[in-house]
PDB file of N, CA and C in Angstrom:
ATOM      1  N   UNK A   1      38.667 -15.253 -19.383  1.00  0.00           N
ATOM      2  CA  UNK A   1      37.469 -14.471 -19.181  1.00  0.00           C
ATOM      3  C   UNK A   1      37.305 -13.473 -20.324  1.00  0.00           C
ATOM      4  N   UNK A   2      38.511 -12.976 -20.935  1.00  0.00           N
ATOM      5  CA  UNK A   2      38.744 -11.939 -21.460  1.00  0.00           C
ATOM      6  C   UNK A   2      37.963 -12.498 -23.307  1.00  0.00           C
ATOM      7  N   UNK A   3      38.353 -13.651 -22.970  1.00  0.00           N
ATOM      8  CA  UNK A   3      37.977 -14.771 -24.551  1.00  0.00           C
ATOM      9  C   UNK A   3      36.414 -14.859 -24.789  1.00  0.00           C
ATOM     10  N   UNK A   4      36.054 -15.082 -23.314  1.00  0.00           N
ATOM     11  CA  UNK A   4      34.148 -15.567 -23.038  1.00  0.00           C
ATOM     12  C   UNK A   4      33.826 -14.272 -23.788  1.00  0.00           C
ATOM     13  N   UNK A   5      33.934 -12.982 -23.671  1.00  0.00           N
ATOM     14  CA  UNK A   5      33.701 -11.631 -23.518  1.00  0.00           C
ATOM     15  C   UNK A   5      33.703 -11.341 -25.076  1.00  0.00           C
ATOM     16  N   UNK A   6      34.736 -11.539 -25.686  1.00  0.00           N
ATOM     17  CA  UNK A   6      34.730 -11.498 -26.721  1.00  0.00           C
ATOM     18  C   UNK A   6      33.718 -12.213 -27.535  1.00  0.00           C
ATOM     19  N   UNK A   7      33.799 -13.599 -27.307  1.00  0.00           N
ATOM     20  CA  UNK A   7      32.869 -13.996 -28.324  1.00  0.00           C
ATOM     21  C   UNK A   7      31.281 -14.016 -27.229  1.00  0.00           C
ATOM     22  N   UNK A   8      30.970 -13.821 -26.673  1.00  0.00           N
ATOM     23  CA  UNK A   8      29.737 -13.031 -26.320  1.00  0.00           C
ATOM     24  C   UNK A   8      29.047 -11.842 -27.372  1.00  0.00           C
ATOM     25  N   UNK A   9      29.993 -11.123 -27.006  1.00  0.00           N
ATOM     26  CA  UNK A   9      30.496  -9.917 -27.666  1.00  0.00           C
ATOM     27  C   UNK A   9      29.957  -9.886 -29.326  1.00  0.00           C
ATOM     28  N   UNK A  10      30.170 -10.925 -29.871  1.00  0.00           N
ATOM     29  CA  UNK A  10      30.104 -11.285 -31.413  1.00  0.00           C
ATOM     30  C   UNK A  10      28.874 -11.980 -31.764  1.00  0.00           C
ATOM     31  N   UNK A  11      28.149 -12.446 -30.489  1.00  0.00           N
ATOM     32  CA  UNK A  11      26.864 -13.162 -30.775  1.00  0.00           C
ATOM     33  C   UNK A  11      25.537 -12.065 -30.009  1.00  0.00           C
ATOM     34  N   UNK A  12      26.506 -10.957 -30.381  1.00  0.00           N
ATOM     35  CA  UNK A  12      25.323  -9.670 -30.156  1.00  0.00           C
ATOM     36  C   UNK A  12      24.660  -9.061 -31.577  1.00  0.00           C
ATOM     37  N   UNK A  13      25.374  -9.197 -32.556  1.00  0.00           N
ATOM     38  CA  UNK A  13      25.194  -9.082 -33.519  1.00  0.00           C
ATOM     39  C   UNK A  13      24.479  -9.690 -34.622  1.00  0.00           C
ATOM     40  N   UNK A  14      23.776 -10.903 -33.716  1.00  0.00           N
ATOM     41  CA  UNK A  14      23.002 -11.957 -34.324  1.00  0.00           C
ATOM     42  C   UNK A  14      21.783 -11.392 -34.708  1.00  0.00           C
ATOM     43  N   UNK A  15      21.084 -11.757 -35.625  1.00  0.00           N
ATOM     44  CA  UNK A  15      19.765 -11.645 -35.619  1.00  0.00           C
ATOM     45  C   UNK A  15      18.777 -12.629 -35.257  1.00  0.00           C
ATOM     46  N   UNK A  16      17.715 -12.577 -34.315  1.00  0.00           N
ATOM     47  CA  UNK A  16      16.924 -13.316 -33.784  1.00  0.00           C
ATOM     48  C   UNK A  16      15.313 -13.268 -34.026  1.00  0.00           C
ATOM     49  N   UNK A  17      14.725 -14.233 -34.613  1.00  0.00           N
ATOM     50  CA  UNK A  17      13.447 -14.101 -34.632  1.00  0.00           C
ATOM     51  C   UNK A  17      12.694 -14.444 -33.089  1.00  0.00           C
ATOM     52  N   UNK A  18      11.893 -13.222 -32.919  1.00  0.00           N
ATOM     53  CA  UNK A  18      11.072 -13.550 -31.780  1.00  0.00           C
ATOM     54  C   UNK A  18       9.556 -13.646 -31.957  1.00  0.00           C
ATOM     55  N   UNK A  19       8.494 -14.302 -31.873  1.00  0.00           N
ATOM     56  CA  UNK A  19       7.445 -13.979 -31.425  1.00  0.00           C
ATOM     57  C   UNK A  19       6.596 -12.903 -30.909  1.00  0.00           C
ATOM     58  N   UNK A  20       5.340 -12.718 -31.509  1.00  0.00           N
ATOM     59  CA  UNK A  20       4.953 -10.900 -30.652  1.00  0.00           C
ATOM     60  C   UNK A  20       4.561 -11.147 -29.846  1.00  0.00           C
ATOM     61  N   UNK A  21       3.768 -12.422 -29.095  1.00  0.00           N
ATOM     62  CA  UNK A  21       3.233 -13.321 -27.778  1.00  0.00           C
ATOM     63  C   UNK A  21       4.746 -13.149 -26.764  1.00  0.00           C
ATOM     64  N   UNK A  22       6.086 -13.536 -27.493  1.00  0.00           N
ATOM     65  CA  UNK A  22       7.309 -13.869 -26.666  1.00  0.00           C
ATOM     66  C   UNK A  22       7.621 -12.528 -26.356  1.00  0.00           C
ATOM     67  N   UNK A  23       7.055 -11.598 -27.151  1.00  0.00           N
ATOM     68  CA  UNK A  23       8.037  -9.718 -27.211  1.00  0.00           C
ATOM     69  C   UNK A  23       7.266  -9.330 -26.144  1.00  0.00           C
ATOM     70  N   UNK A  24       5.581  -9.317 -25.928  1.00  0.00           N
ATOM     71  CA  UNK A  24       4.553  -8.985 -25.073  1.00  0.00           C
ATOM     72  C   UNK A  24       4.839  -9.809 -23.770  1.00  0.00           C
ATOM     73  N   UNK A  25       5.679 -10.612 -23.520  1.00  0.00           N
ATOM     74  CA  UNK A  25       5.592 -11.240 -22.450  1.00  0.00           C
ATOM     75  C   UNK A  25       7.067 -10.399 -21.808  1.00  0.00           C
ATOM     76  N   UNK A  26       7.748 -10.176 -22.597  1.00  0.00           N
ATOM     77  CA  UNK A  26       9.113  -9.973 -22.502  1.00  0.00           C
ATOM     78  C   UNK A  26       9.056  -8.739 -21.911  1.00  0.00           C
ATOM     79  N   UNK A  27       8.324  -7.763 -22.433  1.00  0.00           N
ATOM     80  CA  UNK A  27       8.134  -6.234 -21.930  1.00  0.00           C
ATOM     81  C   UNK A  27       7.004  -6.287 -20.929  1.00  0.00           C
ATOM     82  N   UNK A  28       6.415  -6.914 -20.267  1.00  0.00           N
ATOM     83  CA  UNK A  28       5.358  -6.920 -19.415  1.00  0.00           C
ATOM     84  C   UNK A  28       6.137  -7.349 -18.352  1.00  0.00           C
ATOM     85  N   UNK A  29       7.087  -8.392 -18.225  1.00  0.00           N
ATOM     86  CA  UNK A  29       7.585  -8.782 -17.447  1.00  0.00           C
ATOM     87  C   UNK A  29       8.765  -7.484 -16.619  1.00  0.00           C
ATOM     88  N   UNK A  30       9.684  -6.824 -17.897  1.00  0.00           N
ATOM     89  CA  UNK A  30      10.513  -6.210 -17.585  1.00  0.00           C
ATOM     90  C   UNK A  30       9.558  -5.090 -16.463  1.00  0.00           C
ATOM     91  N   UNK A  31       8.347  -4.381 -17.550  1.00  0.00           N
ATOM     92  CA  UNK A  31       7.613  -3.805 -16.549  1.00  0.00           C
ATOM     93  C   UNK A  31       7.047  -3.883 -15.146  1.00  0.00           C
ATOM     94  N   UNK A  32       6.892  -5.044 -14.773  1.00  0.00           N
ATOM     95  CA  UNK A  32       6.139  -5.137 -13.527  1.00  0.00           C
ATOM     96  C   UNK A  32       7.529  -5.657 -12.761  1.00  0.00           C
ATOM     97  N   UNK A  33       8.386  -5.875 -12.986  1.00  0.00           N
ATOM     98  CA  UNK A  33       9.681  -6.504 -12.843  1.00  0.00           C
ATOM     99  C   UNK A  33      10.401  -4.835 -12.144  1.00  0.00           C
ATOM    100  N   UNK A  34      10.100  -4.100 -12.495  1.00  0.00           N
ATOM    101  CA  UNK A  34      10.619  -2.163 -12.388  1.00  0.00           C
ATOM    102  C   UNK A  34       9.943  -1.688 -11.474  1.00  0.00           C
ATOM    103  N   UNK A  35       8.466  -2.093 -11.715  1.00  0.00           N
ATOM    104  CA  UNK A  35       7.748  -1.693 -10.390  1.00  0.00           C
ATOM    105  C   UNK A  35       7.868  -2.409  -8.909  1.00  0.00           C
ATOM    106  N   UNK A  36       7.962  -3.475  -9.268  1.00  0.00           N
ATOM    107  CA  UNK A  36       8.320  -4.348  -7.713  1.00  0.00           C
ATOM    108  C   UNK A  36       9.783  -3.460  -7.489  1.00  0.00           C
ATOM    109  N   UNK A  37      11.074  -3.320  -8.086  1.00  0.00           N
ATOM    110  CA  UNK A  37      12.373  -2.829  -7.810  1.00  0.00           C
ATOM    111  C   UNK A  37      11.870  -1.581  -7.450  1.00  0.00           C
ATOM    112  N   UNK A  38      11.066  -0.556  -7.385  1.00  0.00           N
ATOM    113  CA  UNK A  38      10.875   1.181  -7.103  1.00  0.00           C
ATOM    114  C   UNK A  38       9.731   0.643  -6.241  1.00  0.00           C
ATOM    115  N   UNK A  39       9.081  -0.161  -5.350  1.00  0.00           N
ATOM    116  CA  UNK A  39       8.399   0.023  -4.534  1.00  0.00           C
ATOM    117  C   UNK A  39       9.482  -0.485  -3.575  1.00  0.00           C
ATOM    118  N   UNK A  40      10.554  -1.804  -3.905  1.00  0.00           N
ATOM    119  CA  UNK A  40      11.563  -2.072  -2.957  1.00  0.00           C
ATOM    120  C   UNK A  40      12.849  -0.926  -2.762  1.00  0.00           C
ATOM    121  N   UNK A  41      12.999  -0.280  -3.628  1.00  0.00           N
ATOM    122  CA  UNK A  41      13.966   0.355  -3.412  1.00  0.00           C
ATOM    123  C   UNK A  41      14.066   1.988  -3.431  1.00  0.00           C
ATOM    124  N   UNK A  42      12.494   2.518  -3.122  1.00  0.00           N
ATOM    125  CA  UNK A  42      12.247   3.818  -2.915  1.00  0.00           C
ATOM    126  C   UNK A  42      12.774   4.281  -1.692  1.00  0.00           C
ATOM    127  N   UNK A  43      13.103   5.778  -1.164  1.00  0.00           N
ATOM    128  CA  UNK A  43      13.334   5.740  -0.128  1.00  0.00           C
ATOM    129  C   UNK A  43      12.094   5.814   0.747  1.00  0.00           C
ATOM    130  N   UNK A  44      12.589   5.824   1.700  1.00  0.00           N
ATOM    131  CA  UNK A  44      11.000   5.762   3.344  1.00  0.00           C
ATOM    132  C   UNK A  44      10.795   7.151   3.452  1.00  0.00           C
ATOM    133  N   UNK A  45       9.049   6.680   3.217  1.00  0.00           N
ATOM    134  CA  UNK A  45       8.548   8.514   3.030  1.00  0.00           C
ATOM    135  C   UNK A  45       7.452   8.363   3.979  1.00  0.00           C
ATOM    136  N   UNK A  46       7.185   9.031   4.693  1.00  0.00           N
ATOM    137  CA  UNK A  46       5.672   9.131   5.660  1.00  0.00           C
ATOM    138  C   UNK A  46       4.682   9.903   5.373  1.00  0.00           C
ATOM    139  N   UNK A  47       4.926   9.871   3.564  1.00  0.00           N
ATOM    140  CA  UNK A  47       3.673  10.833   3.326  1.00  0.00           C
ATOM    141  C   UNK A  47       2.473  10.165   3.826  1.00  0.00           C
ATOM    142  N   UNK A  48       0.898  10.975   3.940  1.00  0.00           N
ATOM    143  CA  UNK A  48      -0.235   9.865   4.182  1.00  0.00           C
ATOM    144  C   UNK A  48      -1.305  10.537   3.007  1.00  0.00           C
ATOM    145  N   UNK A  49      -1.587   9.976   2.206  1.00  0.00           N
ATOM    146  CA  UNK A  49      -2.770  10.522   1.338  1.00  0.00           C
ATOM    147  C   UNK A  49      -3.918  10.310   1.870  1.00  0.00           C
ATOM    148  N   UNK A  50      -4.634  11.486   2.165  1.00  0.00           N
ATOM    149  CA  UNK A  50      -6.276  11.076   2.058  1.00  0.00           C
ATOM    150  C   UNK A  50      -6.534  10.936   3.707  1.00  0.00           C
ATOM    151  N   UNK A  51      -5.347  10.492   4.279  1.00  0.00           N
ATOM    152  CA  UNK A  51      -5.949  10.274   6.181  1.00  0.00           C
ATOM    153  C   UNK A  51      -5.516  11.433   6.705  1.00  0.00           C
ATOM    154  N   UNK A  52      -5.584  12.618   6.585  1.00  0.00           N
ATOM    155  CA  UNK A  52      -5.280  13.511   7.558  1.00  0.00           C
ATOM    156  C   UNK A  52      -6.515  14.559   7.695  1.00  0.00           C
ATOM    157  N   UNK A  53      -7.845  13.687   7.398  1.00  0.00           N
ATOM    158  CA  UNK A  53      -8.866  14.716   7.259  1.00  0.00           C
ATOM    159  C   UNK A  53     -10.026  14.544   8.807  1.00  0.00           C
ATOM    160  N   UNK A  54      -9.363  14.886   9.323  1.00  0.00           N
ATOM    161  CA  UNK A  54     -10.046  15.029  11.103  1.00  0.00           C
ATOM    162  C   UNK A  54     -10.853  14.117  11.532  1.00  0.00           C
ATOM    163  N   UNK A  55      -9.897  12.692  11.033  1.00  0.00           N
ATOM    164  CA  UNK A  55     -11.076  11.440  11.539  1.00  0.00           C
ATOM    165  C   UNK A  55     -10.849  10.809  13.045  1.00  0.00           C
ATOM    166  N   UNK A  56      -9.539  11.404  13.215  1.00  0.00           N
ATOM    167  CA  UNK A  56      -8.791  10.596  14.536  1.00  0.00           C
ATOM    168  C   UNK A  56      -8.624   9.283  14.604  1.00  0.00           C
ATOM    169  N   UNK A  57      -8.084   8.646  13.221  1.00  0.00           N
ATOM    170  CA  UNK A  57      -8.586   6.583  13.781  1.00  0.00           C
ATOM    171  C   UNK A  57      -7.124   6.404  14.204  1.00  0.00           C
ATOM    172  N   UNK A  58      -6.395   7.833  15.054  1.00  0.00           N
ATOM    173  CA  UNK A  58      -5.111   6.945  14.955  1.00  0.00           C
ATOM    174  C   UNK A  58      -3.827   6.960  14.198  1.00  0.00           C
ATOM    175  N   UNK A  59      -3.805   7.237  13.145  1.00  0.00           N
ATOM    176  CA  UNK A  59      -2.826   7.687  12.152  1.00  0.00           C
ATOM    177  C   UNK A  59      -2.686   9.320  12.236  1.00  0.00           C
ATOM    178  N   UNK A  60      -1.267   9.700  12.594  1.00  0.00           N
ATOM    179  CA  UNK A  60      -1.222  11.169  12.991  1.00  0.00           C
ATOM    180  C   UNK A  60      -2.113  11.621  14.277  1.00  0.00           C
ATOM    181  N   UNK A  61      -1.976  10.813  15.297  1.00  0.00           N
ATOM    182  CA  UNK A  61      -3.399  11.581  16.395  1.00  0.00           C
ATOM    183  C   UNK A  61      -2.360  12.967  16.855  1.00  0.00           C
ATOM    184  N   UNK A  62      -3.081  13.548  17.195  1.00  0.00           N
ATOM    185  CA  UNK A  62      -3.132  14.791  17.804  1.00  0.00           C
ATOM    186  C   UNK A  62      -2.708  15.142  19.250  1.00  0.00           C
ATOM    187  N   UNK A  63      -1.248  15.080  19.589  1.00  0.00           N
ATOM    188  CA  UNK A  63      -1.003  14.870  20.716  1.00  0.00           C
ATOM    189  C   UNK A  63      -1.415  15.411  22.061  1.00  0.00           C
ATOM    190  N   UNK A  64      -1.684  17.246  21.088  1.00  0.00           N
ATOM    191  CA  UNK A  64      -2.404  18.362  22.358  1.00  0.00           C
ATOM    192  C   UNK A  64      -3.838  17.672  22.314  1.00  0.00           C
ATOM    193  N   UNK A  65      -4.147  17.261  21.523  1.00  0.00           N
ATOM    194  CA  UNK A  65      -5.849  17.061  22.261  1.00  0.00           C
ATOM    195  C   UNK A  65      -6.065  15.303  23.502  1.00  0.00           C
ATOM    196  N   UNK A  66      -6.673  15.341  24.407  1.00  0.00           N
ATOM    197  CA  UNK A  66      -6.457  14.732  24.787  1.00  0.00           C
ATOM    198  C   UNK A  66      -7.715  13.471  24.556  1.00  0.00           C
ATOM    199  N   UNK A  67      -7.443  12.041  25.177  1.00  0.00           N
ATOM    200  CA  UNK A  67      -8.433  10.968  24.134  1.00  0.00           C
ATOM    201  C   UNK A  67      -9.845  11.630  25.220  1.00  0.00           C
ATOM    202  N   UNK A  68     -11.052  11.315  24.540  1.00  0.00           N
ATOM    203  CA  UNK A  68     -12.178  11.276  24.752  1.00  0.00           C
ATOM    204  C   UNK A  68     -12.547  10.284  25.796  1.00  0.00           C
ATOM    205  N   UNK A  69     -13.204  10.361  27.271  1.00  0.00           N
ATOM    206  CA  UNK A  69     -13.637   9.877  27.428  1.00  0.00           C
ATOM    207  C   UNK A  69     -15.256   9.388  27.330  1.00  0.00           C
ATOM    208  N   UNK A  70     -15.753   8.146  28.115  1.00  0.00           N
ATOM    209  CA  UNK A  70     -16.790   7.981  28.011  1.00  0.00           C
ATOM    210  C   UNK A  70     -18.120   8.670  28.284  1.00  0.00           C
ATOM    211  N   UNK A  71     -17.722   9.623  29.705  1.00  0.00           N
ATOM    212  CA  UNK A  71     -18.147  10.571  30.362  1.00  0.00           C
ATOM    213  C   UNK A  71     -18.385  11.533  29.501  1.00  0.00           C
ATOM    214  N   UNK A  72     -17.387  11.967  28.865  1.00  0.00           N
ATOM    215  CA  UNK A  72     -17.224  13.153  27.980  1.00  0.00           C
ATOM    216  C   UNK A  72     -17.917  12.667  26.494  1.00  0.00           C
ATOM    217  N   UNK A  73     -18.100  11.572  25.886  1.00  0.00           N
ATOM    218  CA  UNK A  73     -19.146  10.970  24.699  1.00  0.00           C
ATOM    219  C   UNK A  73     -20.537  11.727  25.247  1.00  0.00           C
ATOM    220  N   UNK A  74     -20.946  11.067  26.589  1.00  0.00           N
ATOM    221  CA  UNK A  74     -22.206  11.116  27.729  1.00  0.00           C
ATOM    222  C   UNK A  74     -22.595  12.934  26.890  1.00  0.00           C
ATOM    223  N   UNK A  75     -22.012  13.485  27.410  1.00  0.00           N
ATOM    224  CA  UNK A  75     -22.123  14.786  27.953  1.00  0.00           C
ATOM    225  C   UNK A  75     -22.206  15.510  26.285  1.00  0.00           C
ATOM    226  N   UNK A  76     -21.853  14.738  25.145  1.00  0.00           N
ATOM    227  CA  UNK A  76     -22.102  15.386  23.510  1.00  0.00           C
ATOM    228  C   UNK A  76     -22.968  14.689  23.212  1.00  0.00           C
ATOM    229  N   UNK A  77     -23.747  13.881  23.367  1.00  0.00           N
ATOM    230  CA  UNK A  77     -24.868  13.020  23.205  1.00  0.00           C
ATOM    231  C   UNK A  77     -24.540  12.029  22.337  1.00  0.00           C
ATOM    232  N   UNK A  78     -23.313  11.635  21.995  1.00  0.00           N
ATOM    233  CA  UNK A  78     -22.438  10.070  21.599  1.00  0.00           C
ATOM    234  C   UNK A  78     -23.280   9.573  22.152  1.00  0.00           C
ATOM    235  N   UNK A  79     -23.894   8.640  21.411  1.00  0.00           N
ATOM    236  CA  UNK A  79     -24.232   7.216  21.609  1.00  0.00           C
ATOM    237  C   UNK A  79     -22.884   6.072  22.056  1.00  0.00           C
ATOM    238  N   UNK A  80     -22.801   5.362  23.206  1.00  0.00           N
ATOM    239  CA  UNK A  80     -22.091   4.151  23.514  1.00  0.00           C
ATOM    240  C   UNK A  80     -22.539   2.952  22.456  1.00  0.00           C
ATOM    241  N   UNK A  81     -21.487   2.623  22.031  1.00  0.00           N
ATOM    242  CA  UNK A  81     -22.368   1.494  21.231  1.00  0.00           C
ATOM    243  C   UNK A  81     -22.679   0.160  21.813  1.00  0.00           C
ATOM    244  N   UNK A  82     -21.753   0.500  22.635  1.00  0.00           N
ATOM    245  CA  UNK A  82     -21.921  -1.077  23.474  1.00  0.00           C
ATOM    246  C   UNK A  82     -23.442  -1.285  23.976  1.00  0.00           C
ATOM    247  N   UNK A  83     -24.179   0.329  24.727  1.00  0.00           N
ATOM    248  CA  UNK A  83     -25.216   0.248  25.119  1.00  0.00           C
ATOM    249  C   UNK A  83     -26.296   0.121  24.240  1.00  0.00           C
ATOM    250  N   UNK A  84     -25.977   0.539  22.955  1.00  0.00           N
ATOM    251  CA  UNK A  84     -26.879   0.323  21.452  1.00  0.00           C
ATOM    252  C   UNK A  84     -27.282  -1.097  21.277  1.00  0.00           C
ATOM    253  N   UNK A  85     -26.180  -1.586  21.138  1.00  0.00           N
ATOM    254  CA  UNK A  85     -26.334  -2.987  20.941  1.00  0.00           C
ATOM    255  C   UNK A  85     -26.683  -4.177  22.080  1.00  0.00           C
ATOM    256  N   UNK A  86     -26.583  -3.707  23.462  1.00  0.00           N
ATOM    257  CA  UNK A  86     -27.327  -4.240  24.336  1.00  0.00           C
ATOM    258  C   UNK A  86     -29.383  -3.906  24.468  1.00  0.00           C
ATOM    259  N   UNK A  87     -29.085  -2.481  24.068  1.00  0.00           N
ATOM    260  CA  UNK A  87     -30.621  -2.431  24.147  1.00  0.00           C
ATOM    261  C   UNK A  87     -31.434  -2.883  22.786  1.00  0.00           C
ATOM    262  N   UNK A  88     -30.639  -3.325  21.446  1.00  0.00           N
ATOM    263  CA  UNK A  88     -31.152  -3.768  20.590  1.00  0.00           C
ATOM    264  C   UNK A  88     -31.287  -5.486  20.676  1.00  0.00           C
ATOM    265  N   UNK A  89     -30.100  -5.747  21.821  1.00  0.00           N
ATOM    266  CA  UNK A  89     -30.691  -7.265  21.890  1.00  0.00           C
ATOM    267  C   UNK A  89     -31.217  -7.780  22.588  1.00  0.00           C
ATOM    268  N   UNK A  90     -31.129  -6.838  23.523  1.00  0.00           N
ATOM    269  CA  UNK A  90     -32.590  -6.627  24.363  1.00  0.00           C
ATOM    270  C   UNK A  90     -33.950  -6.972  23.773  1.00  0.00           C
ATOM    271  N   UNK A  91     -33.705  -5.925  22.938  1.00  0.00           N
ATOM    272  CA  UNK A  91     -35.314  -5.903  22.474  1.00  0.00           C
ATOM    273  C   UNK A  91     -35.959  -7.228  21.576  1.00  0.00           C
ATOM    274  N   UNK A  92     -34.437  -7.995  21.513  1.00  0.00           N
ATOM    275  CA  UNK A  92     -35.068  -9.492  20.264  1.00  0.00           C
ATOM    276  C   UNK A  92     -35.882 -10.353  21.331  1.00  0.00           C
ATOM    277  N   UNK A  93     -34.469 -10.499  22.465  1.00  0.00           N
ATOM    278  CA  UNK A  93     -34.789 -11.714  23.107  1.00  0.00           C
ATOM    279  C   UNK A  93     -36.298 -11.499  23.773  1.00  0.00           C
TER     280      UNK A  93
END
C-alpha cells in the first residue's frame, strides 16, 4: 500500500493539459456538487422567512387564539365561499 502511495505520490507532479470547456465543467460541477453537500449536511433550523406576517395558513398558528368559526366569519361579514360559489352557479344555470 505503502508502494501505491508513493508512486501516486510522483504522478502529482505531472503536468497536464486540460481544456477550458473540461476546467468550466470541472469547477461547476465541484460547485453545485458543495451546494447539494451544505443543503444535506446543514444542521435543522426552523427558521421561517417571510411566513410569520399574520396570515394564519398554519405555519406557526397561534395557540392562544382560538380557530374561527363559521358563526363567528357570519358575525365580521366574511363571506362563506362555499355560499359565493353556490349563488354564482346559481345564477349560470
Amino acid at each position: 500500500m505503502k508502494e501505491k502511495w508513493e508512486e501516486f505520490k510522483g504522478t502529482l507532479t505531472d503536468i497536464v493539459m486540460m481544456s477550458k470547456k473540461e476546467f468550466l465543467l470541472t469547477v461547476a460541477v465541484c460547485i453545485l456538487g458543495g451546494i447539494v453537500f451544505g443543503i444535506f449536511f446543514s444542521p435543522k433550523k426552523s427558521t421561517m422567512i417571510a411566513s410569520n406576517n399574520g396570515s394564519n395558513n398554519g405555519n406557526g398558528v397561534n395557540k392562544k387564539e382560538p380557530k374561527r368559526r363559521d358563526k363567528d366569519a357570519a358575525k365580521d361579514g366574511i363571506a362563506d365561499w362555499q355560499e359565493v360559489e353556490e349563488k354564482e352557479l346559481g345564477a349560470e344555470a
